[in-house]
Structures are given as C-alpha cells and as structure tokens.
Protein backbone atom coordinates (compact mmCIF):
# COMPACT_ATOMS: atom_id res chain seq x y z
CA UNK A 1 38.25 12.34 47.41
CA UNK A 2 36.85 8.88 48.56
CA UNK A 3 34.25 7.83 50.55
CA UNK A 4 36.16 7.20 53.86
CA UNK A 5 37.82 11.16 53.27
CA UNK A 6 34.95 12.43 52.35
CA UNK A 7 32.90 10.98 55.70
CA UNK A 8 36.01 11.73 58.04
CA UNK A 9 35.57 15.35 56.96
CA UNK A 10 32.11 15.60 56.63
CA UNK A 11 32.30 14.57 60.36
CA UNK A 12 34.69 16.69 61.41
CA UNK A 13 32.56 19.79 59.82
CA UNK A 14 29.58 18.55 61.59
CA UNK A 15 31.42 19.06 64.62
CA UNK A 16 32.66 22.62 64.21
CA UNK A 17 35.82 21.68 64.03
CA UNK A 18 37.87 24.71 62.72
CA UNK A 19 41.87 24.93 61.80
CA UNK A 20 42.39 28.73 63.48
CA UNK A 21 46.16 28.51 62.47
CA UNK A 22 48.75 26.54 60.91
CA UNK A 23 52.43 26.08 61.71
CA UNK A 24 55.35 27.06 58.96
CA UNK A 25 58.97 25.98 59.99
CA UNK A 26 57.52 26.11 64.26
CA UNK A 27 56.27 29.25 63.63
CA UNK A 28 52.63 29.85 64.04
CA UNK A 29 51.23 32.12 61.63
CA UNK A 30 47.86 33.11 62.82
CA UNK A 31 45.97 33.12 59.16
CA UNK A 32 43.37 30.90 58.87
CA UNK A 33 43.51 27.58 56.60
CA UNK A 34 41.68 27.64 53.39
CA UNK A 35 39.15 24.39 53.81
CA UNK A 36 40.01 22.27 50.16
CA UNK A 37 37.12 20.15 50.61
CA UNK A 38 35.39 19.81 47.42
CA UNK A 39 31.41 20.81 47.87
CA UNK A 40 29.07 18.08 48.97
CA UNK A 41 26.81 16.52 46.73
CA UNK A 42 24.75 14.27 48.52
CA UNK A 43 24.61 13.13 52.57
CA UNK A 44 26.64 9.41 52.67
CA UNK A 45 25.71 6.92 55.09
CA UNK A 46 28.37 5.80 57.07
CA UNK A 47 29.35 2.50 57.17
CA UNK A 48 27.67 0.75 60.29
CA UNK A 49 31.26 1.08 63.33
CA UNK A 50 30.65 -2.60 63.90
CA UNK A 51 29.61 -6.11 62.35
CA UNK A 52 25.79 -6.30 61.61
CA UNK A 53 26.02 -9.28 64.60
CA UNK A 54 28.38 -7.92 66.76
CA UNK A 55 25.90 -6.57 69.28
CA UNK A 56 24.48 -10.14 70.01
CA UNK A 57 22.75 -11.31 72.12
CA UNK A 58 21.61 -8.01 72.93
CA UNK A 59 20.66 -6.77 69.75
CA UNK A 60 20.27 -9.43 66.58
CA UNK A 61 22.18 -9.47 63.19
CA UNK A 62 18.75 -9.65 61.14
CA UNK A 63 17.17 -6.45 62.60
CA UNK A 64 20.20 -4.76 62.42
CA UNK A 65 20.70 -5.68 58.55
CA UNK A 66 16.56 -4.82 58.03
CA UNK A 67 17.17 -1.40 59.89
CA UNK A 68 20.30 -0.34 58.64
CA UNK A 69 20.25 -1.92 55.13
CA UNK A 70 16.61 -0.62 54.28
CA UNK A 71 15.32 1.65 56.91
CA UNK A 72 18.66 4.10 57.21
CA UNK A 73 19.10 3.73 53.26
CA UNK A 74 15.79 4.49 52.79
CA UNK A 75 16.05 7.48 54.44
CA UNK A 76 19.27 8.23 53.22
CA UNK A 77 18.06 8.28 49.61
CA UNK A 78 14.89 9.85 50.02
CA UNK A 79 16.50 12.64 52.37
CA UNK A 80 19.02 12.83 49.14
CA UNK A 81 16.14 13.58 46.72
CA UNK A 82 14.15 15.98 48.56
CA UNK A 83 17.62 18.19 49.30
CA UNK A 84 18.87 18.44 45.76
CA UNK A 85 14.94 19.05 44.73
CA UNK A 86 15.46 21.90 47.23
CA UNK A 87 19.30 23.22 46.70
CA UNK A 88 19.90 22.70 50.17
CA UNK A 89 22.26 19.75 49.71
CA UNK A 90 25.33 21.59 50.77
CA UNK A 91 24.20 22.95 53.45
CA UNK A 92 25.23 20.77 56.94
CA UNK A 93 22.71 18.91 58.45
CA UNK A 94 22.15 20.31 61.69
CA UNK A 95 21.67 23.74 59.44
CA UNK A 96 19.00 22.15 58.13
CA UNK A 97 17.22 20.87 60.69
CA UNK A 98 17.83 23.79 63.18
CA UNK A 99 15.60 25.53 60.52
CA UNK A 100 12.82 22.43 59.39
CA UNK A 101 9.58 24.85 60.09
CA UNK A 102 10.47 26.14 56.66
CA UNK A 103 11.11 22.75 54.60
CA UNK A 104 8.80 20.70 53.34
CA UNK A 105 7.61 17.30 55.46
CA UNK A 106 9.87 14.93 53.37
CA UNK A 107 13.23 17.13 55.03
CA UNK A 108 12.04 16.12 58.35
CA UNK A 109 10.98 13.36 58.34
CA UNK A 110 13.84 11.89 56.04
CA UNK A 111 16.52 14.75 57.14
CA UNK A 112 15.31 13.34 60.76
CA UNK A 113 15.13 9.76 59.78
CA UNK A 114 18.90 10.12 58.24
CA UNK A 115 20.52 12.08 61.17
CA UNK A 116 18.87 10.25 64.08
CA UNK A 117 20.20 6.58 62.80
CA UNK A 118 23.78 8.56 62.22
CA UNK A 119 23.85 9.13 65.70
CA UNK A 120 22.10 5.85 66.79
CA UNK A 121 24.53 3.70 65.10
CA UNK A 122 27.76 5.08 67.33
CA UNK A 123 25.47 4.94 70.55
CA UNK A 124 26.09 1.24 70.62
CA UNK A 125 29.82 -0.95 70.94
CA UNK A 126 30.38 -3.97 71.29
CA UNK A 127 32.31 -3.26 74.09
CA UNK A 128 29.45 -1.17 75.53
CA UNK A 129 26.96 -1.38 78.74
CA UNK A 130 28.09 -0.93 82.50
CA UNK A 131 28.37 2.84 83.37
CA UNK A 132 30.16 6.10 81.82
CA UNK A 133 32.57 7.89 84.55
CA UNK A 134 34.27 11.28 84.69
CA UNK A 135 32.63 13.98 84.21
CA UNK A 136 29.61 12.86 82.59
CA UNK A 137 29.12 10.28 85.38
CA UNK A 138 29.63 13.44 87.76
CA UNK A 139 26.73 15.42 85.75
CA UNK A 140 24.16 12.66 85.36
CA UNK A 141 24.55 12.17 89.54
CA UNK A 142 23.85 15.90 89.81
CA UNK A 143 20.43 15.51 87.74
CA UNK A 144 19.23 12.47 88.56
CA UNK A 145 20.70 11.46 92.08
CA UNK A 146 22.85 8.43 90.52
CA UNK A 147 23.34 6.13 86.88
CA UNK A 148 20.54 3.78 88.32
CA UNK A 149 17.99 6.54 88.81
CA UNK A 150 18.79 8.01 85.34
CA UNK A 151 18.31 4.82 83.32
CA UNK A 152 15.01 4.02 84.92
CA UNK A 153 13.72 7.52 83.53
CA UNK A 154 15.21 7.31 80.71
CA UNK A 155 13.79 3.46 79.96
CA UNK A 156 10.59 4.72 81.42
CA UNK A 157 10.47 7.99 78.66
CA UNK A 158 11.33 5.32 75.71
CA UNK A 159 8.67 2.58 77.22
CA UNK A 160 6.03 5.54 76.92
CA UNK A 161 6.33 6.74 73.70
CA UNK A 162 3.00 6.15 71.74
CA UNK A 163 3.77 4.67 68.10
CA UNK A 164 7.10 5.69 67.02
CA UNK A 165 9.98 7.65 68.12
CA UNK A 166 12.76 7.81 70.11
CA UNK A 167 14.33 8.74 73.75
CA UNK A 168 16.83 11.11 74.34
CA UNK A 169 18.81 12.70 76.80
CA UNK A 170 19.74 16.10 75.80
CA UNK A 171 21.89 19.16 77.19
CA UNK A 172 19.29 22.27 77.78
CA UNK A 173 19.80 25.37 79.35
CA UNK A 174 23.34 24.26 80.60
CA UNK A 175 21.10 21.05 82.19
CA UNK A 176 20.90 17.69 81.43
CA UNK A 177 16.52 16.79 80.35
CA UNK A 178 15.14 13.11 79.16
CA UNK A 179 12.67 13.93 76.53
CA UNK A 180 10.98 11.59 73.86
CA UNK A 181 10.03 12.80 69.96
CA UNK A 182 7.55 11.30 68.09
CA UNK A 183 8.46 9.66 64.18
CA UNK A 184 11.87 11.23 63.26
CA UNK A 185 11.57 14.11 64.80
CA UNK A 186 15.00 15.43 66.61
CA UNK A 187 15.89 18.04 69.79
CA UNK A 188 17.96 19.91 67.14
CA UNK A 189 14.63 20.62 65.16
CA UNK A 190 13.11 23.90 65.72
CA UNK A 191 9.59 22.11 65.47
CA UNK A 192 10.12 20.48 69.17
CA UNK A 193 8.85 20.73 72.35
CA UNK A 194 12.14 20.28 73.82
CA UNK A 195 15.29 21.78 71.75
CA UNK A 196 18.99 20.96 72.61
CA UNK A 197 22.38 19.29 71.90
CA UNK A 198 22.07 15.10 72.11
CA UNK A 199 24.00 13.26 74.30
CA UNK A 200 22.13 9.56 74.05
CA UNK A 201 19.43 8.33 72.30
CA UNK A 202 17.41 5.44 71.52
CA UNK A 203 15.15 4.22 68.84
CA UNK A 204 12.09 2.92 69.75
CA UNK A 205 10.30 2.36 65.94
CA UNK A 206 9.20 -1.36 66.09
CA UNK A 207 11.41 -2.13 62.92
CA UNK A 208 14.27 -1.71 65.62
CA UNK A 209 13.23 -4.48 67.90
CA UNK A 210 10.00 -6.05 67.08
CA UNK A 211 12.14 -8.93 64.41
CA UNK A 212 13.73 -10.59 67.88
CA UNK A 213 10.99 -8.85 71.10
CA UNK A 214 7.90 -8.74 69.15
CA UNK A 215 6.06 -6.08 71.03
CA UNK A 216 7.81 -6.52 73.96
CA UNK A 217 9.44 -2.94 73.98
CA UNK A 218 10.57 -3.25 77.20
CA UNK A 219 12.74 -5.81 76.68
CA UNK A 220 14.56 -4.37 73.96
CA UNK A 221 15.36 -0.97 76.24
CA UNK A 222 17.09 -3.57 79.09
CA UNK A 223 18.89 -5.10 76.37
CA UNK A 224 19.88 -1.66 75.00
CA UNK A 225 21.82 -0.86 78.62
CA UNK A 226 24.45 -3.76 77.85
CA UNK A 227 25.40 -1.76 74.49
CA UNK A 228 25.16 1.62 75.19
CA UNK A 229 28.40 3.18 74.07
CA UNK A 230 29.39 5.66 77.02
CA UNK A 231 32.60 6.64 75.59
CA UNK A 232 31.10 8.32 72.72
CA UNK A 233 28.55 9.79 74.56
CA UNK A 234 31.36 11.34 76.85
CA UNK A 235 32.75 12.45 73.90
CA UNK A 236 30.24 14.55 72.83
CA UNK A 237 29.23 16.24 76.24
CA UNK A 238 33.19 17.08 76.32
CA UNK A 239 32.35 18.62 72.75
CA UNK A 240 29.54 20.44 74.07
CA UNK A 241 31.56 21.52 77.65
CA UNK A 242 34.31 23.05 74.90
CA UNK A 243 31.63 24.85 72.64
CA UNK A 244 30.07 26.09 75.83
CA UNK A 245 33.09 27.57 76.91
CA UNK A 246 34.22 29.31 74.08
CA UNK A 247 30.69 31.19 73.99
CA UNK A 248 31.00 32.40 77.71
C-alpha cells in the first residue's frame, strides 16, 4: 500500500465510513465487506492540500514551512513514539483521544498537537474567505443572529486565549458553542471543559503567526477570515447531520 492509499483510507476510517453491502452482477447482497487494509503502523502526516505560499498575503510561505515542516512533524514523530511505547498505535485517533485521562501527557499533548494541525491544515484554501451558505450558513444564523456576529465571537474567543491554544467552534448538544483550549488540547478530549465534534478551528500558538504579525494576534485572526475554507467545514457538519441521524 502507498502513502497516498494508505492516507485516503486512513481518512476514510476516521470518518466512519463503513461499506454495509456490496453489489454482485446488480444484485445487492447484504453481507458486509471484509476491510483489506493492512494494520497501521504509525500516524502519517498528510501532505500540506496546498503550496507552502499559496495562502499569501494572508498567511506567509516561511511560517507555514516553520509550522508545518517542524512543528506538525515534530508532533507527528513524537506522537509516533509515545503510541508504539504504549501499543496503542492501531488504534484511530479520535479513540485515543476520546479516552486521554488514561494516557500519559506526551499522548495529549503530541496526540493533540498531531490531530489539531490535521484538521487545521484543510481549514484553509486558497480559494477560501467570504461566507459558507446552505445549511451551515442557516445554523450559524440560528446561534449567533448572522456570519458577522459569529466571526466577531469567534475572533474575540481566539484573541483571548492566554499563551497557547486554539479557537473552535464545535457541535454540542445538537448546538453550535465557540470555545477555546489551552496547548493542544482538543473538544474530542475527555479532559475538556467543553467536549464535541469540530467544525472550525484556529491556531493561535505564536509559531503560527508571530514570523510575519509579531505579537500582533489580532491581525493574524482578520487575516485568517480571507482563508477560511467553508466548504470543508460544510462538509463535516453534513458528516455530523448524517451520523446524527442514523443515531435517532
């Protein structure tokens, strides 16, 4: 298997993406597939979904070489170590953290610093910024009054964070909540304050902004509006409006 199969299903897993039957001559037979995926040996990190300068002006090609060259491979490698140490590397990621109270501090921060930049990475285009629509347009106007209202809570939750962490906005109890976690800390950890599914989030450690904004944190979160990537976020709250349905 190479790397690009092995990521493509390693996604797809991550997911919950299930084959419930297969098709033989137009005829559906009902069993269930037999996954052939070999068993994972350690967490990749996915190639970045864009050039290293292809957010400019907005956000620079050196910090995003520093960050994702040495901070996300950092992680990557140290999150590697401490899950083979551990005999938890097969087990999927959002296992893991779901259950962090019970691993040592090097699976969350690592496990967090790996799975957080994962996500971060596809929360930004090229052909990002403006304003999602649909459905997920309809549902942030229903919790927040309108797009405007929710990105000036959202910018002021990342301004406030004390040190390092990040902003997100989650899905909890069936509702849409800003919240903020400190270091690498994640809503899918059972350690947090605030636990749900991610929809957006934003990384507010100075080694993603101070290289071109210094400490001007603020002007990194405007910039971050012009690259959000709202299709992918869409594309998980479907996910999420799917899952949710088939527990009803």
């Amino acid at each position: 298997m190479d790397k690009r199969t092995f990521i493509k299903t390693g996604v797809l897993s991550a997911a919950g993406l299930v084959v419930s039957s297969m098709t033989v001559k137009g005829v559906t037979s009902g069993i269930l597939k037999k996954s052939r995926r070999r068993k994972r040996t350690e967490f990749i990190q996915p190639k970045l979904p864009y050039a290293f300068n292809a957010l400019e002006p907005h956000i620079d090609r050196h910090t995003m070489e520093l960050h994702y060259n040495m901070h996300h491979a950092s992680y990557t490698q140290k999150f590697n170590e401490a899950a083979k140490e551990l005999g938890i590397v097969e087990k999927p990621i959002r296992h893991i953290l779901a259950g962090v109270s019970k691993y040592p501090e090097s699976i969350r921060n690592n496990g967090g610093g790996y799975m957080n930049h994962v996500l971060f990475w596809n929360m930004m285009s090229p052909n990002g910024g403006g304003s999602p629509s649909g459905l997920l347009l309809d549902a942030i106007n229903r919790e927040f009054g309108s797009i405007e209202a929710f990105k000036d809570k959202f910018s002021a939750a990342a301004g406030t964070v004390f040190g390092s962490g990040w902003a997100w906005l989650i899905i909890k109890d069936q509702r849409f909540v800003i919240t903020t976690t400190q270091n690498q800390d994640n809503p899918l950890m059972d350690i947090v304050e605030n636990q749900g599914y991610p929809l957006l989030c934003l990384d507010v450690w100075e080694h993603a902004y101070y290289v071109k904004n210094q400490n001007r944190r603020y002007d990194y979160i405007s910039a971050f509006w012009n690259v959000v990537n709202w299709d992918f976020v869409s594309r998980r709250y479907a996910f999420w409006q799917k899952k949710a349905a088939n527990h009803a």
